[in-house]
Protein backbone atom coordinates (compact mmCIF):
# COMPACT_ATOMS: atom_id res chain seq x y z
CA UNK A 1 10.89 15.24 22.93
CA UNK A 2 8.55 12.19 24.15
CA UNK A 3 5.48 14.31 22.74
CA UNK A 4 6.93 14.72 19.42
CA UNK A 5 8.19 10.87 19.32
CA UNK A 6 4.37 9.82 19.96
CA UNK A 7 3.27 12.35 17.59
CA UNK A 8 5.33 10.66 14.86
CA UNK A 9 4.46 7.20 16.48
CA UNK A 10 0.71 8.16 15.81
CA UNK A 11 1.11 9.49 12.21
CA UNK A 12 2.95 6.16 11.58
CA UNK A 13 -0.05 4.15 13.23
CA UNK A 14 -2.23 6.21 11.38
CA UNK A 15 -0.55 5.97 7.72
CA UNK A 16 -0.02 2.02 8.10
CA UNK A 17 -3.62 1.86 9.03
CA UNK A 18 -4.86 3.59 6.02
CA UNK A 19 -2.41 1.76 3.73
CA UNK A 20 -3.68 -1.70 5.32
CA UNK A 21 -7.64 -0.73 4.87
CA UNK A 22 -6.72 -0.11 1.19
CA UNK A 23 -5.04 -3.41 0.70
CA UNK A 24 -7.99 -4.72 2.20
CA UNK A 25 -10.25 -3.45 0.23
CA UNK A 26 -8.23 -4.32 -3.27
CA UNK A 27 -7.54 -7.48 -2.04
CA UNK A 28 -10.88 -8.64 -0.62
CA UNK A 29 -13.75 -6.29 -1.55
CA UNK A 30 -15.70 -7.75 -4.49
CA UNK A 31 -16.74 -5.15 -7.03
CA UNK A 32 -19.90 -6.15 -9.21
CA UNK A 33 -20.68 -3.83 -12.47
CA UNK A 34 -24.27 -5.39 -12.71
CA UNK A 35 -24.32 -2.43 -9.49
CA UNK A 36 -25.29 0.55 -11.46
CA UNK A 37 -23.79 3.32 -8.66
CA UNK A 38 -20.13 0.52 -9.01
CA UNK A 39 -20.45 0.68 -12.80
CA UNK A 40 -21.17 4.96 -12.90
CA UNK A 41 -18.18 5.41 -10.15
CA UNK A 42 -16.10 3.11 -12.61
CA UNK A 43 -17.49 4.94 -16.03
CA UNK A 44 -16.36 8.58 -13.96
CA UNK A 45 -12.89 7.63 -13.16
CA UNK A 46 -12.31 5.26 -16.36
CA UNK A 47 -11.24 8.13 -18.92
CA UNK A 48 -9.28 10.06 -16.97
CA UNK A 49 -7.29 7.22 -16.27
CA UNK A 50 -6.86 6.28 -19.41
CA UNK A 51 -5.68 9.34 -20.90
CA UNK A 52 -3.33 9.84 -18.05
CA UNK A 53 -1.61 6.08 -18.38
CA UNK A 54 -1.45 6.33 -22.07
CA UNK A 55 -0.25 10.15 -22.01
CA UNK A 56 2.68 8.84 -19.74
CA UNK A 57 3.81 6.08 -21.41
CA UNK A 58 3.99 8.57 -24.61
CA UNK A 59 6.13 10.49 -22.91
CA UNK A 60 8.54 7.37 -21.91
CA UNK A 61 8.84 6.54 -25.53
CA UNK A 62 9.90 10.45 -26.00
CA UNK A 63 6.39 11.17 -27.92
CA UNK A 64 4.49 13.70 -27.22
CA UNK A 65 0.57 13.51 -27.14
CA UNK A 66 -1.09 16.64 -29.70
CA UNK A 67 -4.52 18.26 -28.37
CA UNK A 68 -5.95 16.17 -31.80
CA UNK A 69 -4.59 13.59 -30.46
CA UNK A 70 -6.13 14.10 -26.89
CA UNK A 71 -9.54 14.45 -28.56
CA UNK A 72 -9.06 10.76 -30.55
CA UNK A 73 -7.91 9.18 -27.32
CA UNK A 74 -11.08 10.62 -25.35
CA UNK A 75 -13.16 8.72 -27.80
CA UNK A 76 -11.15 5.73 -27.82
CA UNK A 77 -11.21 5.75 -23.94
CA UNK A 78 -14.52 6.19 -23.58
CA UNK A 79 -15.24 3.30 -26.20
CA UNK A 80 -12.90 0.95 -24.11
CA UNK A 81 -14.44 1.87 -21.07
CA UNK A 82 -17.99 1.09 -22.24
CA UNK A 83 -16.69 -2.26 -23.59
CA UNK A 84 -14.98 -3.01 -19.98
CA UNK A 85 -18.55 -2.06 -18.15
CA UNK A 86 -20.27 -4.47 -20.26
CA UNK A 87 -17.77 -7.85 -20.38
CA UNK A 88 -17.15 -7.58 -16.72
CA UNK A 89 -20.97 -6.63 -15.96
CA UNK A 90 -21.17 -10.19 -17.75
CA UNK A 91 -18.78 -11.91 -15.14
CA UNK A 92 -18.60 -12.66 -11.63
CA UNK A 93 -17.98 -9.70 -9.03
CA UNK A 94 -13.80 -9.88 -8.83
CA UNK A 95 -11.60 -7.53 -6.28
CA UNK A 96 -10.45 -4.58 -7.74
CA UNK A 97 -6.77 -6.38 -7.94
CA UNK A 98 -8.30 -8.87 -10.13
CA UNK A 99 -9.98 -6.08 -12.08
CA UNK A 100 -6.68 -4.55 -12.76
CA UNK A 101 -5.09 -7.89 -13.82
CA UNK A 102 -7.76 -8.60 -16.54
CA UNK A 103 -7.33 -5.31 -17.96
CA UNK A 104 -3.70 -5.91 -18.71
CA UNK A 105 -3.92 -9.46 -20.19
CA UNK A 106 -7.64 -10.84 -21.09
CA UNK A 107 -8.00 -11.40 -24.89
CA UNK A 108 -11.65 -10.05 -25.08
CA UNK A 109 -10.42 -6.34 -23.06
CA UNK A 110 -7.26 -6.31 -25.46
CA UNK A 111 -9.60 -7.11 -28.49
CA UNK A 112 -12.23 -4.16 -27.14
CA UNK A 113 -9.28 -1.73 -26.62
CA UNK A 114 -7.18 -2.58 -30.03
CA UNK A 115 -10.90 -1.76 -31.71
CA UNK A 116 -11.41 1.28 -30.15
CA UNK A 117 -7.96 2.12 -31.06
CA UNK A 118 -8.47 1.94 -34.57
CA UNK A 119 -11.90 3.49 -34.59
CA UNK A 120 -10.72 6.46 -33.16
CA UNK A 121 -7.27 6.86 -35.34
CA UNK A 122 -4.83 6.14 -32.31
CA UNK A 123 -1.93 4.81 -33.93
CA UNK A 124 -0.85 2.81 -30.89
CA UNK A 125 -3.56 0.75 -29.32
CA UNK A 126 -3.98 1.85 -25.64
């Protein structure tokens, strides 16, 4: 019994730790996209995040997202992600929590993203 009690003590220790580097890291880490390996990890993760977010919050709204559909978005992603890589490549390096903060409410990502939108035929801007 006291072996499994440290076991799940440890697993604890272990979890909180990994959950606290994390934090860290969003929190303090300063990402800079004028880094060409920061921008390429960014560019590689950017799309599939995108299609994923806006895929789910179609499905909220009780829509569902068409393979045409999927193919427009992929463009419009990929245009938005370019346009992110090269305004914040323009900026200071920020943490990734700030990051995720501008890409919610500055003007010039909305403006990027409502253009891609419309390039690509996406009804609903992403």
């Amino acid at each position: 019994m006291k072996i499994a009690l440290w076991a799940i003590g440890g697993v604890i220790a272990i979890i909180i730790l990994v959950f606290g580097v994390g934090a860290y890291w969003a929190t303090s880490v300063k990402v800079d996209f004028n880094d060409q390996s920061v921008a390429g990890q960014f560019k590689q993760t950017f799309n599939a995040n995108c299609t994923a977010t806006y895929t789910q919050r179609a499905a909220k709204a009780g829509k569902a997202v068409v393979a045409d559909q999927l193919t427009k978005l992929d463009q419009a992603c990929s245009c938005w992600r370019d346009g992110v890589v090269a305004t914040l490549a323009k900026r200071a390096p920020m943490t990734a929590m700030q990051i995720a903060g501008l890409l919610g409410s500055d003007p010039e990502l909305k403006a990027i993203a409502q253009n891609c939108s419309t390039q690509s035929g996406i009804e609903e801007p992403l």
